[in-house]
N, C-alpha and C. Protein backbone atom coordinates (compact mmCIF):
# COMPACT_ATOMS: atom_id res chain seq x y z
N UNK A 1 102.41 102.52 97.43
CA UNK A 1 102.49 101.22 98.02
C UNK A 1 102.92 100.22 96.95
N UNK A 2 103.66 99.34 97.15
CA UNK A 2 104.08 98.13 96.63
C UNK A 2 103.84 96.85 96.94
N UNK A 3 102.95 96.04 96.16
CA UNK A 3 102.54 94.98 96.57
C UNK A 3 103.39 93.79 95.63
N UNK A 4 103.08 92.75 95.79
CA UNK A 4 103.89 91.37 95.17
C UNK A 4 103.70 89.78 95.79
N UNK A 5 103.44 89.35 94.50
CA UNK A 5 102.93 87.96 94.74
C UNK A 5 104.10 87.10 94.88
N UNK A 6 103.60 85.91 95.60
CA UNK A 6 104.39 84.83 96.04
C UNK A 6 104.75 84.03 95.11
N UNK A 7 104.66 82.63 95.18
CA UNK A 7 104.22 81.61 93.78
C UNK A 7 103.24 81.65 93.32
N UNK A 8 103.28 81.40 92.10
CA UNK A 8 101.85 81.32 91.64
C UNK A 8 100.97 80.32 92.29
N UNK A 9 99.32 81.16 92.60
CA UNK A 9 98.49 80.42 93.04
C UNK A 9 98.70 79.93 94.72
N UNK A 10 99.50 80.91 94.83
CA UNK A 10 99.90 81.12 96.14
C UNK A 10 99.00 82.21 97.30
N UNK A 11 98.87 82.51 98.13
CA UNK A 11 98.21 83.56 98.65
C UNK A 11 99.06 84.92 98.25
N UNK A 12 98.47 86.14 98.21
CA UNK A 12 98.96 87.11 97.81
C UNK A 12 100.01 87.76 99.43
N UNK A 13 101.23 87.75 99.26
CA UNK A 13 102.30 88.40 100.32
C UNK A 13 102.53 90.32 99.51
N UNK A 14 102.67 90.91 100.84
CA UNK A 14 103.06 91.97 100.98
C UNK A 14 104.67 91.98 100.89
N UNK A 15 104.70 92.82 99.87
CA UNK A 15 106.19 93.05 98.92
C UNK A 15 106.80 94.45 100.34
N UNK A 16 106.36 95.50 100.04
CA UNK A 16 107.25 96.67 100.81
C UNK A 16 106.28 97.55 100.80
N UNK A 17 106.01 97.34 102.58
CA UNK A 17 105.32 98.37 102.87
C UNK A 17 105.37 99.65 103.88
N UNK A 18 104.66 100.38 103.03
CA UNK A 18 104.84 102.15 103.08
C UNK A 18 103.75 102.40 104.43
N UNK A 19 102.71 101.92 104.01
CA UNK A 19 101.30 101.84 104.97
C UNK A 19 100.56 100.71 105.30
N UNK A 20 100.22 99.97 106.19
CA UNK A 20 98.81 99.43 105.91
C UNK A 20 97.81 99.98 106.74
N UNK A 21 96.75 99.56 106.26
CA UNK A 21 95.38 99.98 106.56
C UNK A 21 94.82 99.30 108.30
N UNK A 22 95.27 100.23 108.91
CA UNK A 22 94.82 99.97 110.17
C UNK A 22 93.73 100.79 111.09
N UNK A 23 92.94 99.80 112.16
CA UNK A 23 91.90 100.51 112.83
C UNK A 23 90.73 100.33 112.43
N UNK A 24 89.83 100.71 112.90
CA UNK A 24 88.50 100.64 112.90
C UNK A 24 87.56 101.76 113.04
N UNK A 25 87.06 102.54 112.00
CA UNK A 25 86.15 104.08 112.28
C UNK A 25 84.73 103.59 111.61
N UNK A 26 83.75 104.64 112.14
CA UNK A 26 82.23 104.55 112.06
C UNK A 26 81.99 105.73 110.97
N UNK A 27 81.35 105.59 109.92
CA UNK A 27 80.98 106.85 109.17
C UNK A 27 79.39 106.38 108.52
N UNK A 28 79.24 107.60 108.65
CA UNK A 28 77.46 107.20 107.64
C UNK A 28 77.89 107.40 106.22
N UNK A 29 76.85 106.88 105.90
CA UNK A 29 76.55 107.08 104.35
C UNK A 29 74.94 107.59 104.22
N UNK A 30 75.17 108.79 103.14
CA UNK A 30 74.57 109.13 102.99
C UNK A 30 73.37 109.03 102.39
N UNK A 31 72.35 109.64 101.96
CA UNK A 31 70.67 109.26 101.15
C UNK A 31 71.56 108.86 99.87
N UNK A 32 72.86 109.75 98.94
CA UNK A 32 73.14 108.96 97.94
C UNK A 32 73.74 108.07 97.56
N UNK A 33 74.30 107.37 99.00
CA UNK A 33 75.19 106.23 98.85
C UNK A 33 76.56 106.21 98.84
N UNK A 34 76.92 107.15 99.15
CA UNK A 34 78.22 107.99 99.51
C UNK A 34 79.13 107.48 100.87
N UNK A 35 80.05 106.97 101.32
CA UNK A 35 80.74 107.27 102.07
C UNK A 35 82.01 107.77 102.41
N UNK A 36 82.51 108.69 103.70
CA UNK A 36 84.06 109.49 103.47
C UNK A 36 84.98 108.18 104.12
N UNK A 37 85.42 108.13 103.40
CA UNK A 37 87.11 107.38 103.74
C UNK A 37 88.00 107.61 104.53
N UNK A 38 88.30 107.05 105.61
CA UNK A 38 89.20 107.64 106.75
C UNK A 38 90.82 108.47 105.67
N UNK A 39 91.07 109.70 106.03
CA UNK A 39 91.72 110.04 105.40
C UNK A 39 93.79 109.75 105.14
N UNK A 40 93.71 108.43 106.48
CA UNK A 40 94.58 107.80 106.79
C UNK A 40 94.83 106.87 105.01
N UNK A 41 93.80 106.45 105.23
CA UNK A 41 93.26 105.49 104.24
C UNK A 41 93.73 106.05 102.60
N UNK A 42 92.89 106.90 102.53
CA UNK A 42 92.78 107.65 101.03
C UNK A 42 94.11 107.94 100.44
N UNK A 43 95.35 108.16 101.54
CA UNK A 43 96.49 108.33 101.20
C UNK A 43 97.56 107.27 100.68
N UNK A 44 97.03 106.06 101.09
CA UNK A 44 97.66 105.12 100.58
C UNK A 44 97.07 104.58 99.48
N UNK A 45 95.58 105.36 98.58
CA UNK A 45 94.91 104.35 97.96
C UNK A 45 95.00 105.66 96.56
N UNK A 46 95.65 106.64 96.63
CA UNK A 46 95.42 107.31 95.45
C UNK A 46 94.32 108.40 95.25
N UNK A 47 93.99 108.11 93.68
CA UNK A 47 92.64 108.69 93.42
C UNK A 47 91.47 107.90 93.55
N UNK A 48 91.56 106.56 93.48
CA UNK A 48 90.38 105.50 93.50
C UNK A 48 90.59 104.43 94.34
N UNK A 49 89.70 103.29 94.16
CA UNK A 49 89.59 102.07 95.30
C UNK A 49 88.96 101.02 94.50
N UNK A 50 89.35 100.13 94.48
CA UNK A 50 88.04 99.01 93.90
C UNK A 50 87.52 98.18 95.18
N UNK A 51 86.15 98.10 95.23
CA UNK A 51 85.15 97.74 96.17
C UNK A 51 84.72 96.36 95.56
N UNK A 52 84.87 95.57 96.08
CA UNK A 52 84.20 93.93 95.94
C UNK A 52 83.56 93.66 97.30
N UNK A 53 81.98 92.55 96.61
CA UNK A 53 81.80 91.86 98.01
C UNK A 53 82.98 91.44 98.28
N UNK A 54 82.81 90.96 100.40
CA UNK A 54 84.03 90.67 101.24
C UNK A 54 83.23 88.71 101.20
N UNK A 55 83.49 87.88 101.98
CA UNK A 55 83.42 86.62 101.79
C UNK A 55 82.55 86.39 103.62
N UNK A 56 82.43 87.46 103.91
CA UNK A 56 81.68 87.79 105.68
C UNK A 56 80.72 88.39 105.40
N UNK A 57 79.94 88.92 104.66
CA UNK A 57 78.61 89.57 104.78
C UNK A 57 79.23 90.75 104.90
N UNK A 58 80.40 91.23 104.17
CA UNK A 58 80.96 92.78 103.94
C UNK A 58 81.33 92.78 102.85
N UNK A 59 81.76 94.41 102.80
CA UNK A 59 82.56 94.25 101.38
C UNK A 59 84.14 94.96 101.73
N UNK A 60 85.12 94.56 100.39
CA UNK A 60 86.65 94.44 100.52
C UNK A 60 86.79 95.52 99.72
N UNK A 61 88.44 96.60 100.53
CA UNK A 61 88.22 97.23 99.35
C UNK A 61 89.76 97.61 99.21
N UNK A 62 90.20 97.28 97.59
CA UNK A 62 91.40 97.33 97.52
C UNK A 62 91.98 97.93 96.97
N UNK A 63 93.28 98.47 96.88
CA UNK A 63 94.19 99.39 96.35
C UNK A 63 94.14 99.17 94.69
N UNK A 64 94.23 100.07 93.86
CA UNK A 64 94.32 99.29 92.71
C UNK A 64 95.52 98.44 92.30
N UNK A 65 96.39 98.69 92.88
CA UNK A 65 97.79 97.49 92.39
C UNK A 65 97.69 96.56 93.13
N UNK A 66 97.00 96.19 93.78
CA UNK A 66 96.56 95.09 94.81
C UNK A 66 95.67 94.24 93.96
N UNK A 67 94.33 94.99 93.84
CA UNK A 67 93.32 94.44 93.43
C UNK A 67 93.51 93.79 91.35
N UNK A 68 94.39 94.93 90.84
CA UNK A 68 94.73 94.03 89.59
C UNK A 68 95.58 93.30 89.73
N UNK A 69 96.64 92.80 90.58
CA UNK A 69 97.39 91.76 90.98
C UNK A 69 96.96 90.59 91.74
N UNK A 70 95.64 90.50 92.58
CA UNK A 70 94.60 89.34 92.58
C UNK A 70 93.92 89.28 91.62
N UNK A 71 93.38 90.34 91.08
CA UNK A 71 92.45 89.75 89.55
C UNK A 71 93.51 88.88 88.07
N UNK A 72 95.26 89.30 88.39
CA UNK A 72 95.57 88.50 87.59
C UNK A 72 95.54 86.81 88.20
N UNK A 73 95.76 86.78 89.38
CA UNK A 73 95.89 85.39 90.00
C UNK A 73 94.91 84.93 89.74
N UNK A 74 93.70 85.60 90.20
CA UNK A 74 92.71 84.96 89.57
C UNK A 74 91.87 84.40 88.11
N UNK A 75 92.57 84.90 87.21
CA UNK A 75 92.72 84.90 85.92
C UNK A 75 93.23 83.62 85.45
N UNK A 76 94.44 83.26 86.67
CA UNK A 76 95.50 82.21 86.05
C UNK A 76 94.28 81.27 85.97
N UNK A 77 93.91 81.43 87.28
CA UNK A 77 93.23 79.67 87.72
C UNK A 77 92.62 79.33 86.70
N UNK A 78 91.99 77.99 86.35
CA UNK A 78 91.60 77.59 84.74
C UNK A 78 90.16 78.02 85.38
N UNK A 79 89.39 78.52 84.08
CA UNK A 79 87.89 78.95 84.21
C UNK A 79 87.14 77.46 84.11
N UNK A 80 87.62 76.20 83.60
CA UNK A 80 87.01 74.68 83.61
C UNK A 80 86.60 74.96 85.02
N UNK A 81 87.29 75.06 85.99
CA UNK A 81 87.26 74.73 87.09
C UNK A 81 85.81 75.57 88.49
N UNK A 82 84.89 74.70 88.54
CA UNK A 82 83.80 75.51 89.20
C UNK A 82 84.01 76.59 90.17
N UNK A 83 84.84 76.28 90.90
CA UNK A 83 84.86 76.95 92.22
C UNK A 83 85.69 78.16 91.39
N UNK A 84 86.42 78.34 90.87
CA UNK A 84 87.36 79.43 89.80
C UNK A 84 86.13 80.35 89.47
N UNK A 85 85.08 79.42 88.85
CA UNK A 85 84.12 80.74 88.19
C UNK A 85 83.46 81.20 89.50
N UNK A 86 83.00 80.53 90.21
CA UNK A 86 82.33 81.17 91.32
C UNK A 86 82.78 82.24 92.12
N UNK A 87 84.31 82.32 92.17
CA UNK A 87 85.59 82.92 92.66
C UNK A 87 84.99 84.31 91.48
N UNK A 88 85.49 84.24 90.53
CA UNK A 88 85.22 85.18 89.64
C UNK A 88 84.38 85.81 90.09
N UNK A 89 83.00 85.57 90.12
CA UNK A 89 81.47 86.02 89.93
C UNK A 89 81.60 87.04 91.31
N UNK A 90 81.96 86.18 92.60
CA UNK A 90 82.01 86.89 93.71
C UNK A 90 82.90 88.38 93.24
N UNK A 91 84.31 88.34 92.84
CA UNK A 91 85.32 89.23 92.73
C UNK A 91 85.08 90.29 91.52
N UNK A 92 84.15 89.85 90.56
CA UNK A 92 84.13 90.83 89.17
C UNK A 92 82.97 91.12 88.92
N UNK A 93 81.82 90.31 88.94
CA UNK A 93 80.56 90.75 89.08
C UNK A 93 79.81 91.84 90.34
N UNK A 94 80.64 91.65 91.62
CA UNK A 94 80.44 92.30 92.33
C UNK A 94 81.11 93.23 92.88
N UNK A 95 82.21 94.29 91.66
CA UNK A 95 83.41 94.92 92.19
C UNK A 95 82.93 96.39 91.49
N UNK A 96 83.64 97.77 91.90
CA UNK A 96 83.56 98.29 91.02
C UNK A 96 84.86 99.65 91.78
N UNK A 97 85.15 99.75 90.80
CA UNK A 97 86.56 101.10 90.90
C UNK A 97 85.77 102.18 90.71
N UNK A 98 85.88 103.06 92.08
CA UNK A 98 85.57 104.29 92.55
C UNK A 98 86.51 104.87 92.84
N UNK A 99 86.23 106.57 92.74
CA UNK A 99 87.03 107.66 92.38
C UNK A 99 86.64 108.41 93.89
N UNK A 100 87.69 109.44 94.62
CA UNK A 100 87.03 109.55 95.58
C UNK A 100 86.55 111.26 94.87
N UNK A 101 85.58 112.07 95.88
CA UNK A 101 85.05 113.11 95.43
C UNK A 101 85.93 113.88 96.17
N UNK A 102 86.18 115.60 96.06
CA UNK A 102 86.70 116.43 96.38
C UNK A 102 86.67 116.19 98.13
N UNK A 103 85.73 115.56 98.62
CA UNK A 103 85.05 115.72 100.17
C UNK A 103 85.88 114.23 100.80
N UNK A 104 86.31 113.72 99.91
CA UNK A 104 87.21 111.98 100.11
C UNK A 104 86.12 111.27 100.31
N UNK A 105 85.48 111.33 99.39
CA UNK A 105 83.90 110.34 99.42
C UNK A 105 84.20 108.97 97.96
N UNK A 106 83.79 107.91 98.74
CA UNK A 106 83.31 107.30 97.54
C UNK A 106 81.87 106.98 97.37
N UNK A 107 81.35 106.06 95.78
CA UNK A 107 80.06 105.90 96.21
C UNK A 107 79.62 104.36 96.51
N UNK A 108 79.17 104.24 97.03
CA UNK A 108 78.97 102.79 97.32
C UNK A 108 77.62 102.19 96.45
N UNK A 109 78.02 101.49 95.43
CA UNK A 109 76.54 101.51 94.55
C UNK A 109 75.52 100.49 95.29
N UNK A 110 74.34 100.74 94.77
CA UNK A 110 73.12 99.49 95.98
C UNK A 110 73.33 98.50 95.72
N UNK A 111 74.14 97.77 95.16
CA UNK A 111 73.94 96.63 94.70
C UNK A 111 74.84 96.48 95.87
N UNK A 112 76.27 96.90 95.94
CA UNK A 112 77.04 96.56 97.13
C UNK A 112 76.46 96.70 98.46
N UNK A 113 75.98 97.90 98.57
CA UNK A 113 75.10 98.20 99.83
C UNK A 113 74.71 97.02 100.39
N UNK A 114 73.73 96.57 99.57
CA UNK A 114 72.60 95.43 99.29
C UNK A 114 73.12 94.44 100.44
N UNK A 115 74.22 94.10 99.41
CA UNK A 115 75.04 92.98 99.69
C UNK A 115 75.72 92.54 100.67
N UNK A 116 76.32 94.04 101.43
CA UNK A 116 76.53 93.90 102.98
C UNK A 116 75.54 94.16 104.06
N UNK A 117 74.47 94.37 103.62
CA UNK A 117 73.24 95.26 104.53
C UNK A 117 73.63 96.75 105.49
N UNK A 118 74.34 97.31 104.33
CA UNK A 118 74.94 98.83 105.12
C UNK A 118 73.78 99.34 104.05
N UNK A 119 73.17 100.38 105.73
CA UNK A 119 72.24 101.25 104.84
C UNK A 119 72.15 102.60 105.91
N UNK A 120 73.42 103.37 106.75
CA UNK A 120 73.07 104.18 107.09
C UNK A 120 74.43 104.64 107.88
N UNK A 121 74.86 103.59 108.11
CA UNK A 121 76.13 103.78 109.14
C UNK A 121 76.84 102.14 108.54
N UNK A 122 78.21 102.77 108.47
CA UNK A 122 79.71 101.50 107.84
C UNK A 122 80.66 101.47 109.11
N UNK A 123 81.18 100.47 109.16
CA UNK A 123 82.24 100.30 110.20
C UNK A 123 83.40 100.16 109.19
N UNK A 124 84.31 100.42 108.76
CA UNK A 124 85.56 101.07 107.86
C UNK A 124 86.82 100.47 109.34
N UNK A 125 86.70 98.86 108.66
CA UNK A 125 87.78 98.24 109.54
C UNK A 125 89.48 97.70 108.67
N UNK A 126 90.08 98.67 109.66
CA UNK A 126 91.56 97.62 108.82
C UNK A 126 92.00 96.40 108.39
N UNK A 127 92.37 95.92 107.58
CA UNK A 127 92.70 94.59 107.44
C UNK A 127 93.97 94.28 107.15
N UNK A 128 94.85 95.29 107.15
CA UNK A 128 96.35 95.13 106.43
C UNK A 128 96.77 95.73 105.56
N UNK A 129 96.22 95.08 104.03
CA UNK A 129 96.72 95.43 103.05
C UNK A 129 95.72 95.92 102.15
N UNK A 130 94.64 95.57 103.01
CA UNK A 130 93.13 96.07 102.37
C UNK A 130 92.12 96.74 103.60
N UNK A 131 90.98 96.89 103.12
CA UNK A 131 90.26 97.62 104.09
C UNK A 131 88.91 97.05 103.88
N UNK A 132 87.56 96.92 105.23
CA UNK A 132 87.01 96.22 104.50
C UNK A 132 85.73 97.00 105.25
N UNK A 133 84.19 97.50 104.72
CA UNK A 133 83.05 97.87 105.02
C UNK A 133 82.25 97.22 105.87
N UNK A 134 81.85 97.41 107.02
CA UNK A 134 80.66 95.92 107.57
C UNK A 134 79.62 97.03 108.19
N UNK A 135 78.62 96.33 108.21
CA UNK A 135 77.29 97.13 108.90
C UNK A 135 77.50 96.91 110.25
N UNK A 136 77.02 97.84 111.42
CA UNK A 136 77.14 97.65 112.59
C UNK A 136 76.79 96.29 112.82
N UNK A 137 75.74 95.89 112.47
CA UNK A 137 75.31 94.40 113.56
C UNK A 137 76.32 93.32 113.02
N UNK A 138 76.70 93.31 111.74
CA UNK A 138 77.66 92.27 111.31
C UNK A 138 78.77 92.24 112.31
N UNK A 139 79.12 93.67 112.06
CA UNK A 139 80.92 93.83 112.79
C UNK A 139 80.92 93.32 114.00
N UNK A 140 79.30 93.75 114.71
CA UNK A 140 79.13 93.35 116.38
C UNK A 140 79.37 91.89 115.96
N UNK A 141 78.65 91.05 115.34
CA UNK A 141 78.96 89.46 115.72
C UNK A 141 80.43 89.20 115.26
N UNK A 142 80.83 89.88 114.26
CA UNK A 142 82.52 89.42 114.30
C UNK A 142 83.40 89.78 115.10
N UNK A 143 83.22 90.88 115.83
CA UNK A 143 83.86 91.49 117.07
C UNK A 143 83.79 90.09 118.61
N UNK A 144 82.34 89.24 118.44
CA UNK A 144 81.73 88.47 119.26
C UNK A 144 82.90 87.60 119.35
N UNK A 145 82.73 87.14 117.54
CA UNK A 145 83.78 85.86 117.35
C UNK A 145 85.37 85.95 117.08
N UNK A 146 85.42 87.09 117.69
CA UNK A 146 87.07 87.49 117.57
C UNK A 146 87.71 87.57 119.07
N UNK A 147 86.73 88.00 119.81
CA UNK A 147 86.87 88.11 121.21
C UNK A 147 86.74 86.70 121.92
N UNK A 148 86.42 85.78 121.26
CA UNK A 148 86.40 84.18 121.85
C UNK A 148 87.40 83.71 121.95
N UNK A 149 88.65 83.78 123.10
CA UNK A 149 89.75 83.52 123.27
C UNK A 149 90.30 81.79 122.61
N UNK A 150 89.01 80.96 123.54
CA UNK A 150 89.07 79.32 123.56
C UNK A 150 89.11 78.97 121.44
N UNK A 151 88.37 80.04 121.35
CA UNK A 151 88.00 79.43 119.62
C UNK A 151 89.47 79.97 118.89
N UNK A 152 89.76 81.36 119.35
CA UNK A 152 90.77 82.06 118.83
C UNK A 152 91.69 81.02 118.80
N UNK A 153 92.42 80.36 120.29
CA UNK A 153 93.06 79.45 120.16
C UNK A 153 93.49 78.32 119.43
N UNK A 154 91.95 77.64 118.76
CA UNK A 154 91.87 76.67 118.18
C UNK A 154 92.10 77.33 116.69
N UNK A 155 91.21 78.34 116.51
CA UNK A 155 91.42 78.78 114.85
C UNK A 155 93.08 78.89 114.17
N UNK A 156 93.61 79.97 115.87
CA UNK A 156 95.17 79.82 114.62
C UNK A 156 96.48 79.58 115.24
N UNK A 157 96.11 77.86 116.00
CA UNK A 157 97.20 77.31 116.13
C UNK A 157 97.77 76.95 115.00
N UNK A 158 96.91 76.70 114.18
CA UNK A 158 98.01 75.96 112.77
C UNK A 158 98.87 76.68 112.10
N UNK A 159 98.32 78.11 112.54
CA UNK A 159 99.39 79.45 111.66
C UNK A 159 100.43 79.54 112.01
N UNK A 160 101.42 79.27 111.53
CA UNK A 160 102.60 79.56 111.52
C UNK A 160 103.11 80.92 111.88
N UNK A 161 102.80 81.47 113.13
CA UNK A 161 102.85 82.91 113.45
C UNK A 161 104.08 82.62 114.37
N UNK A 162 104.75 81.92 114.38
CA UNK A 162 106.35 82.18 114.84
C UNK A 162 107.25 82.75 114.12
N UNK A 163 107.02 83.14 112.67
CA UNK A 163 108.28 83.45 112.24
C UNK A 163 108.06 85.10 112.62
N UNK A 164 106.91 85.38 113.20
CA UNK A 164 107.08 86.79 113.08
C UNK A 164 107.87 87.62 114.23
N UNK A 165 108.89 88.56 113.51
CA UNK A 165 110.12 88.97 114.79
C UNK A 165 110.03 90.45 114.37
């Protein structure tokens, strides 16, 4: 996969793509914290994944040429700047590059667990260009607030979703 940034400090755009990460599957995790990776998935991501909290009460998990190409953007931004470090803390304090096991397992350490409240069963939902972990009851209320047509409406009139042909 090939990813590529816009302007700087820009949102990150998809350069040329081979795959993205689509759909939505249920997998447990196991007593050691283990979960298997849809194997759709694993093929576009290599040998490893880096796992960060998500900004929803999940966690994000990204390709590595993805994820060191937001960690440089994020780098640019000046560290003076509060919301920059906080940005950080969320993205580097709470990330970690996993390897998958012979079985296409990664491990999900407790701290991440923790952090999304997955402790038995993951919902392993597409996002595009990333992929992202949620515990059943989370996903149920975002499924709630995705299915709200009237709100849907309001959320992304401002998007500029005409150019897409």
């Amino acid at each position: 996969m090939k990813w590529s940034a816009g302007i700087p400090g820009a949102p990150l755009v998809l350069g040329v793509v081979e795959q993205m990460f689509l759909g939505q599957y249920e997998h447990t995790i196991d007593e050691k914290g283990r979960i298997t990776i849809p194997s759709k998935f694993r093929e576009a991501l290599g040998d490893s994944v880096y796992i960060t909290q998500g900004f929803d009460g999940n966690l994000q998990a990204f390709p590595a040429d993805l994820f060191e190409l937001m960690a440089k953007q994020v780098r640019s931004i000046s560290y003076l700047d509060s919301n920059s470090r906080l940005l950080r803390r969320i993205l580097f304090a709470n990330a970690e590059k996993t390897s998958f096991d012979s079985a296409g397992r990664v491990l999900l350490p407790a701290f991440l667990r923790e952090t999304a409240n997955l402790k038995g069963i993951a919902v392993v939902v597409g996002s595009g260009e990333y992929f992202e972990l949620w515990s059943p009851e989370n996903w149920q209320a975002q499924q709630t607030s995705l299915n709200d047509i009237e709100a849907n409406e309001k959320r992304f009139s401002a998007l500029d979703l005409k150019t897409l042909q």
